[in-house]
Protein backbone atom coordinates (compact mmCIF):
# COMPACT_ATOMS: atom_id res chain seq x y z
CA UNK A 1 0.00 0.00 0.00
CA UNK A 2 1.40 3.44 -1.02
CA UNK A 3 1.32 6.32 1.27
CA UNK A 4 -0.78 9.80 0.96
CA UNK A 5 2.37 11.47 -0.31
CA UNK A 6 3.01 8.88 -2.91
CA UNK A 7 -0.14 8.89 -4.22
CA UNK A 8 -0.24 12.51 -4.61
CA UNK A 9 3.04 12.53 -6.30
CA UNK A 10 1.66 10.01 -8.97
CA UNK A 11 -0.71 12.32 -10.28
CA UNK A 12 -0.52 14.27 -13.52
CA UNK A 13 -0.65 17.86 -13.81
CA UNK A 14 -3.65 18.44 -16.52
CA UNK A 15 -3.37 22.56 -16.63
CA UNK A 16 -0.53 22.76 -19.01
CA UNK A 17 -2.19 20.63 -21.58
CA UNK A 18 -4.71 22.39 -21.45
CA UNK A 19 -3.26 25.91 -21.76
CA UNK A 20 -0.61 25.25 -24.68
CA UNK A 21 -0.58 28.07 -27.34
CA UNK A 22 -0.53 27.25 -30.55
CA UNK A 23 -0.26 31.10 -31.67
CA UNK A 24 2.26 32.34 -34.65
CA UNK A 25 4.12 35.49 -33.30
CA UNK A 26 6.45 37.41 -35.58
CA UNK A 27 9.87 38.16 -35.51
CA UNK A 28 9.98 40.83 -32.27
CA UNK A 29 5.92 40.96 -32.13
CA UNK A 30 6.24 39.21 -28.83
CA UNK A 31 9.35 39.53 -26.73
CA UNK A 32 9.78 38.14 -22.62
CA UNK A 33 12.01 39.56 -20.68
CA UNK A 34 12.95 38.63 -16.60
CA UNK A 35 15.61 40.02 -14.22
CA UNK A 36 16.94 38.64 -12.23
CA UNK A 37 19.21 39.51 -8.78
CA UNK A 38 20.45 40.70 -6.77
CA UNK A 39 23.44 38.29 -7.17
CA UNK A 40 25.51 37.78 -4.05
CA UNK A 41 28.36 36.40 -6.35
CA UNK A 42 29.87 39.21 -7.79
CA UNK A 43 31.54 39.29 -11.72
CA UNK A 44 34.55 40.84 -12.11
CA UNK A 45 33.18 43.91 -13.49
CA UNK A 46 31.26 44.13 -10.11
CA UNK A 47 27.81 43.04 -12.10
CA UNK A 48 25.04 42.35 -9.85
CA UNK A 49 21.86 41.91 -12.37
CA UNK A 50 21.34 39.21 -14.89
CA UNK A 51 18.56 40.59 -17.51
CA UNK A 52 17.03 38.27 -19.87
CA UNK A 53 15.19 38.88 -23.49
CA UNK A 54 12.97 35.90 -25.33
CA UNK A 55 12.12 36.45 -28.70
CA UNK A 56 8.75 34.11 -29.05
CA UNK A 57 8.98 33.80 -32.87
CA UNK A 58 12.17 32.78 -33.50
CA UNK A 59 12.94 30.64 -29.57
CA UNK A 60 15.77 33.75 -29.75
CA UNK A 61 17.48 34.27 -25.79
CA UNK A 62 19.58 36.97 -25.33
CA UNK A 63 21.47 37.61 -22.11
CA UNK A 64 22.48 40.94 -20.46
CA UNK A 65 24.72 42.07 -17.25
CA UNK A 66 23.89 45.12 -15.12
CA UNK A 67 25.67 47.14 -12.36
CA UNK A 68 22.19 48.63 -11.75
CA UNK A 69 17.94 47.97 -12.23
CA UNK A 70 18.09 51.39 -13.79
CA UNK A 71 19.93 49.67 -16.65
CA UNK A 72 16.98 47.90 -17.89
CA UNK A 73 15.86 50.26 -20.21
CA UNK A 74 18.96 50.90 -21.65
CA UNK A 75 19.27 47.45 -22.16
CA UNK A 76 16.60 46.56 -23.95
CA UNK A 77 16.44 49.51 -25.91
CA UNK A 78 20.07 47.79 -27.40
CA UNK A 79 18.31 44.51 -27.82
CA UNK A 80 15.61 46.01 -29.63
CA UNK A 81 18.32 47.97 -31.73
CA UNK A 82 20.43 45.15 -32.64
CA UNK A 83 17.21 42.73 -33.29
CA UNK A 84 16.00 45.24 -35.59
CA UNK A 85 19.01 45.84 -37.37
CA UNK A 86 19.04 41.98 -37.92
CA UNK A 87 15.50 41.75 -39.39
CA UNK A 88 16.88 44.49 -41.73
CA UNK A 89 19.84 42.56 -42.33
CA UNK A 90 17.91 39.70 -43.75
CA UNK A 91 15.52 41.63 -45.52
């Protein structure tokens, strides 16, 4: 006989199949972004954010290190900038 716990552990989770998209995003029509930190492990350059962009489209991560939150912005106004100038790149 298996215990509560077990039993509970053998279950499926049903929500995710029920939620997957199927929808078609263009390139930079849908972009994710998460930061992350305070890091207590500093980088050499004394970085202490980790900022993360996800184009949907094309399963495109970039990866970005700040000193400060303010530095967000900046940051993603570069990722935009050198996303767009590869979609004109290609064009």
């Amino acid at each position: 006989m298996k215990c509560e716990t077990c039993l509970e552990a053998n279950l499926t989770n049903t929500c995710n199949k029920v939620m997957l998209n199927t929808t078609m995003y263009n390139y930079l029509e849908k972009v994710s972004s998460d930061l992350c930190g305070l890091i207590n492990l500093l980088t050499y350059n004394k970085y202490k954010y980790i900022i993360t962009f996800l184009d949907k489209a094309m399963k495109y991560l970039e990866v970005a290190l700040l000193k400060l939150k303010d530095e967000a912005i900046t940051a993603f106004k570069v990722f935009k900038a050198k996303a767009e100038n590869e979609l004109d790149s290609t064009m």
